[in-house]
C-alpha atoms as a PDB file:
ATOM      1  CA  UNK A   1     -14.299  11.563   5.141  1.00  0.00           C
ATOM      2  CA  UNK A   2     -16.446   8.371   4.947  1.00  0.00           C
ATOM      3  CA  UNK A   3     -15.491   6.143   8.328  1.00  0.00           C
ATOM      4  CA  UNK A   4     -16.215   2.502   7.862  1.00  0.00           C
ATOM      5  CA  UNK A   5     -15.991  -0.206  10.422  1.00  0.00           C
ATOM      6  CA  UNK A   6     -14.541  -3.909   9.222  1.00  0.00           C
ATOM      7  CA  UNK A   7     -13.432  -6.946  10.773  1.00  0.00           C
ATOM      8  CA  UNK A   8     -10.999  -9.117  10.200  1.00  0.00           C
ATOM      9  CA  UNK A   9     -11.539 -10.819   6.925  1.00  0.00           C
ATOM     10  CA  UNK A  10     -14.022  -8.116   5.407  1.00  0.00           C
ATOM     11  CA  UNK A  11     -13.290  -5.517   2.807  1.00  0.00           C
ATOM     12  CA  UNK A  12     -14.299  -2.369   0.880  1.00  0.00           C
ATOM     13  CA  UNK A  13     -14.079  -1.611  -2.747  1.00  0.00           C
ATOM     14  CA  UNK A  14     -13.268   1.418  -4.393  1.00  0.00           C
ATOM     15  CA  UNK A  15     -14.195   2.959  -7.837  1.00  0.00           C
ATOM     16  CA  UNK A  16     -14.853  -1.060  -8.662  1.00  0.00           C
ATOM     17  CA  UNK A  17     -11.070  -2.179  -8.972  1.00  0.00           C
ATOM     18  CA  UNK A  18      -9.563  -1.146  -5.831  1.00  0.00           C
ATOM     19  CA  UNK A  19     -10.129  -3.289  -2.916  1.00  0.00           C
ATOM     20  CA  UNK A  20      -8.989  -3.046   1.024  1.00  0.00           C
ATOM     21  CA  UNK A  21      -9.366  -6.428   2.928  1.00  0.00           C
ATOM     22  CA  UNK A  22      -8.122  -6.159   7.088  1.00  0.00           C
ATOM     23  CA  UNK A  23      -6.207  -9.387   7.247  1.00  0.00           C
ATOM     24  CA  UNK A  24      -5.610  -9.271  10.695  1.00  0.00           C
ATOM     25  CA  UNK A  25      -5.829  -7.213  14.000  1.00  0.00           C
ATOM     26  CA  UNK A  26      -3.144  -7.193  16.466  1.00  0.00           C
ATOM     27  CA  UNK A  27      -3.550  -4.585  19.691  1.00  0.00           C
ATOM     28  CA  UNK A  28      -3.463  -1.143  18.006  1.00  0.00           C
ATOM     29  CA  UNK A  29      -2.275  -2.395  14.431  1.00  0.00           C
ATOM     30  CA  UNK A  30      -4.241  -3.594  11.196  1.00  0.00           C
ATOM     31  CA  UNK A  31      -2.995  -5.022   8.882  1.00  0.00           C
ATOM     32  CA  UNK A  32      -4.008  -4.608   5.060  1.00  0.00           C
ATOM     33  CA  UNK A  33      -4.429  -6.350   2.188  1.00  0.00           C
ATOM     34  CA  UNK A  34      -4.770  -3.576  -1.167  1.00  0.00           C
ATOM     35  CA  UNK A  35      -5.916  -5.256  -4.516  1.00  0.00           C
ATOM     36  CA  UNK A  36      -5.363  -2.641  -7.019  1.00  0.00           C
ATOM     37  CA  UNK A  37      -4.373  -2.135 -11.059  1.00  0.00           C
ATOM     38  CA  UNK A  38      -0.943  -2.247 -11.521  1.00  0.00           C
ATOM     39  CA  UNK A  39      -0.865   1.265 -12.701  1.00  0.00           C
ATOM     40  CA  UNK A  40      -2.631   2.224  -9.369  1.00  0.00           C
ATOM     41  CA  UNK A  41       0.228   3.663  -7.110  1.00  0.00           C
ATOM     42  CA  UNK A  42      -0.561   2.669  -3.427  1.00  0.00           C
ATOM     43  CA  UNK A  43       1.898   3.453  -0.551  1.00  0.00           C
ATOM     44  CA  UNK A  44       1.819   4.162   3.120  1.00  0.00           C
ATOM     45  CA  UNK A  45       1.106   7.749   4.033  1.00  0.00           C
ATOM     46  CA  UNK A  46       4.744   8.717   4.963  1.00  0.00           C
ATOM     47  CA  UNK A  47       5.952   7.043   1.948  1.00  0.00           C
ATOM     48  CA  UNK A  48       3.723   8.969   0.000  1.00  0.00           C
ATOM     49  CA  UNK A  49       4.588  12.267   1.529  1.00  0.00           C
ATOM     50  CA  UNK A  50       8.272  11.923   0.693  1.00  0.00           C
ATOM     51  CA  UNK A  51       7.982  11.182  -2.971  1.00  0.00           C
ATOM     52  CA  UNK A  52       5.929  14.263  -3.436  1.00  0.00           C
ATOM     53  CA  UNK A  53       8.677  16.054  -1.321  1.00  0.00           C
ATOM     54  CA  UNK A  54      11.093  14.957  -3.708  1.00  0.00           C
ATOM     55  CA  UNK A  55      12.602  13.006  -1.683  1.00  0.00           C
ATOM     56  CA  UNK A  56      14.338   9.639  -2.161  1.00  0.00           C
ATOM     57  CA  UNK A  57      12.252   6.877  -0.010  1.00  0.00           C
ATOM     58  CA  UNK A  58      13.973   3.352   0.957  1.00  0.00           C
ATOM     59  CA  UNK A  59      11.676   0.541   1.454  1.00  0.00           C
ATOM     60  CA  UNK A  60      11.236  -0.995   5.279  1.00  0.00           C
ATOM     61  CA  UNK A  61      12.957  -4.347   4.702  1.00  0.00           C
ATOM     62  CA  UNK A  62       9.064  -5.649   6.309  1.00  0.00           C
ATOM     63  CA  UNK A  63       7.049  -3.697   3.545  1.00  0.00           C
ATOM     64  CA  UNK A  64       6.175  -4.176   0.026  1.00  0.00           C
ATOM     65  CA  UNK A  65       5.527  -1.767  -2.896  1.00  0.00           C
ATOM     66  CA  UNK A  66       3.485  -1.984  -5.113  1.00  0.00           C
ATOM     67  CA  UNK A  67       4.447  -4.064  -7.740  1.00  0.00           C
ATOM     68  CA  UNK A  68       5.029  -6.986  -6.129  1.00  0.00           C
ATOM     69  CA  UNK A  69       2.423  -9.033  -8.307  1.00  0.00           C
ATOM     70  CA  UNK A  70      -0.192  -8.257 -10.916  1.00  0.00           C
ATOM     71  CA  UNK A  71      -2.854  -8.810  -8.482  1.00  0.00           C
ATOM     72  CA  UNK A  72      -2.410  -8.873  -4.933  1.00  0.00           C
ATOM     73  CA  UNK A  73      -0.295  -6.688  -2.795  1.00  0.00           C
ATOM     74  CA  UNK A  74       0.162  -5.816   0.759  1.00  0.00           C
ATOM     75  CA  UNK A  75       2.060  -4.074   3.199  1.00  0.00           C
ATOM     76  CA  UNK A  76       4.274  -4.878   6.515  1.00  0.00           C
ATOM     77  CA  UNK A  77       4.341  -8.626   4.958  1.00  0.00           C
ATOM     78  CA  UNK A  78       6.453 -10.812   7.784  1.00  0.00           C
ATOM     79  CA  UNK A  79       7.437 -13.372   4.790  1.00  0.00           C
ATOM     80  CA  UNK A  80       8.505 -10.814   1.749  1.00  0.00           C
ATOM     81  CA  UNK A  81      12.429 -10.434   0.321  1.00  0.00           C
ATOM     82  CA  UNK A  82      13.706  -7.458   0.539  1.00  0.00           C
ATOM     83  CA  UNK A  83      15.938  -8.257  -2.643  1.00  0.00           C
ATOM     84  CA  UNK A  84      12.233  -8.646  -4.467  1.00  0.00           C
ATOM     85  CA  UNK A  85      11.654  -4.739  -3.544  1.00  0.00           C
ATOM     86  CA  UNK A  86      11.925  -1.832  -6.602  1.00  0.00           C
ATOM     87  CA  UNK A  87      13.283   1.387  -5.599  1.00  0.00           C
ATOM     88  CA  UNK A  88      10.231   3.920  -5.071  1.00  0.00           C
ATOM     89  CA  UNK A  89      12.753   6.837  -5.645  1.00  0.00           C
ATOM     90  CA  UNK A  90      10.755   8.026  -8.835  1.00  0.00           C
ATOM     91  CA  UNK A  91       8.981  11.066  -8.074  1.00  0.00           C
ATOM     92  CA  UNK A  92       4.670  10.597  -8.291  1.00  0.00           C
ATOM     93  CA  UNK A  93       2.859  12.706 -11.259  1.00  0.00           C
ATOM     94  CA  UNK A  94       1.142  15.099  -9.240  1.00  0.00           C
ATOM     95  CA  UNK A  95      -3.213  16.198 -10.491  1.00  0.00           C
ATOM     96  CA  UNK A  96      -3.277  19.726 -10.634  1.00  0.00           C
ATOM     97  CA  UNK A  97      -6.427  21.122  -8.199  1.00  0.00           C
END
């Protein structure tokens, strides 16, 4: 696992189209920005987990998927609809190892 350290306002970049800006740090939380393809699937971890459990995942009325715009998403947004939210109950294509 590659540990980085960021502050607020810096990123990383992945495979040269993902990228992970901290937006702000509160206490023990981060919060993160995710620039990504729209093809890209990017959830939380526990969100994640469920879909490849098969199991149907409601959204956090505070979160965002991640379709919310061709560019720019994020997560645990204070300001985002939850009527503006797609259902992530569609199960993840899974690589084989």
């Amino acid at each position: 696992m590659l540990v980085l350290s960021r502050k607020k306002d810096e990123s990383i970049v992945i495979n040269n189209d993902i990228t992970i800006v901290v937006i702000e740090i509160r206490g023990d939380k981060v919060r993160l920005g995710v620039e990504a393809p729209k093809e890209v699937p990017v959830h939380r971890r526990e969100v994640f987990d469920a879909i490849v459990r098969g199991e149907p995942v409601t959204p956090r009325p505070d979160s965002v998927s991640n379709h919310v715009s061709a560019d720019v998403r994020t997560d645990a947004l204070d300001d985002v609809q939850p009527e503006a939210q797609p259902s992530l109950k569609a199960p993840l294509p899974v690589a084989d190892e």
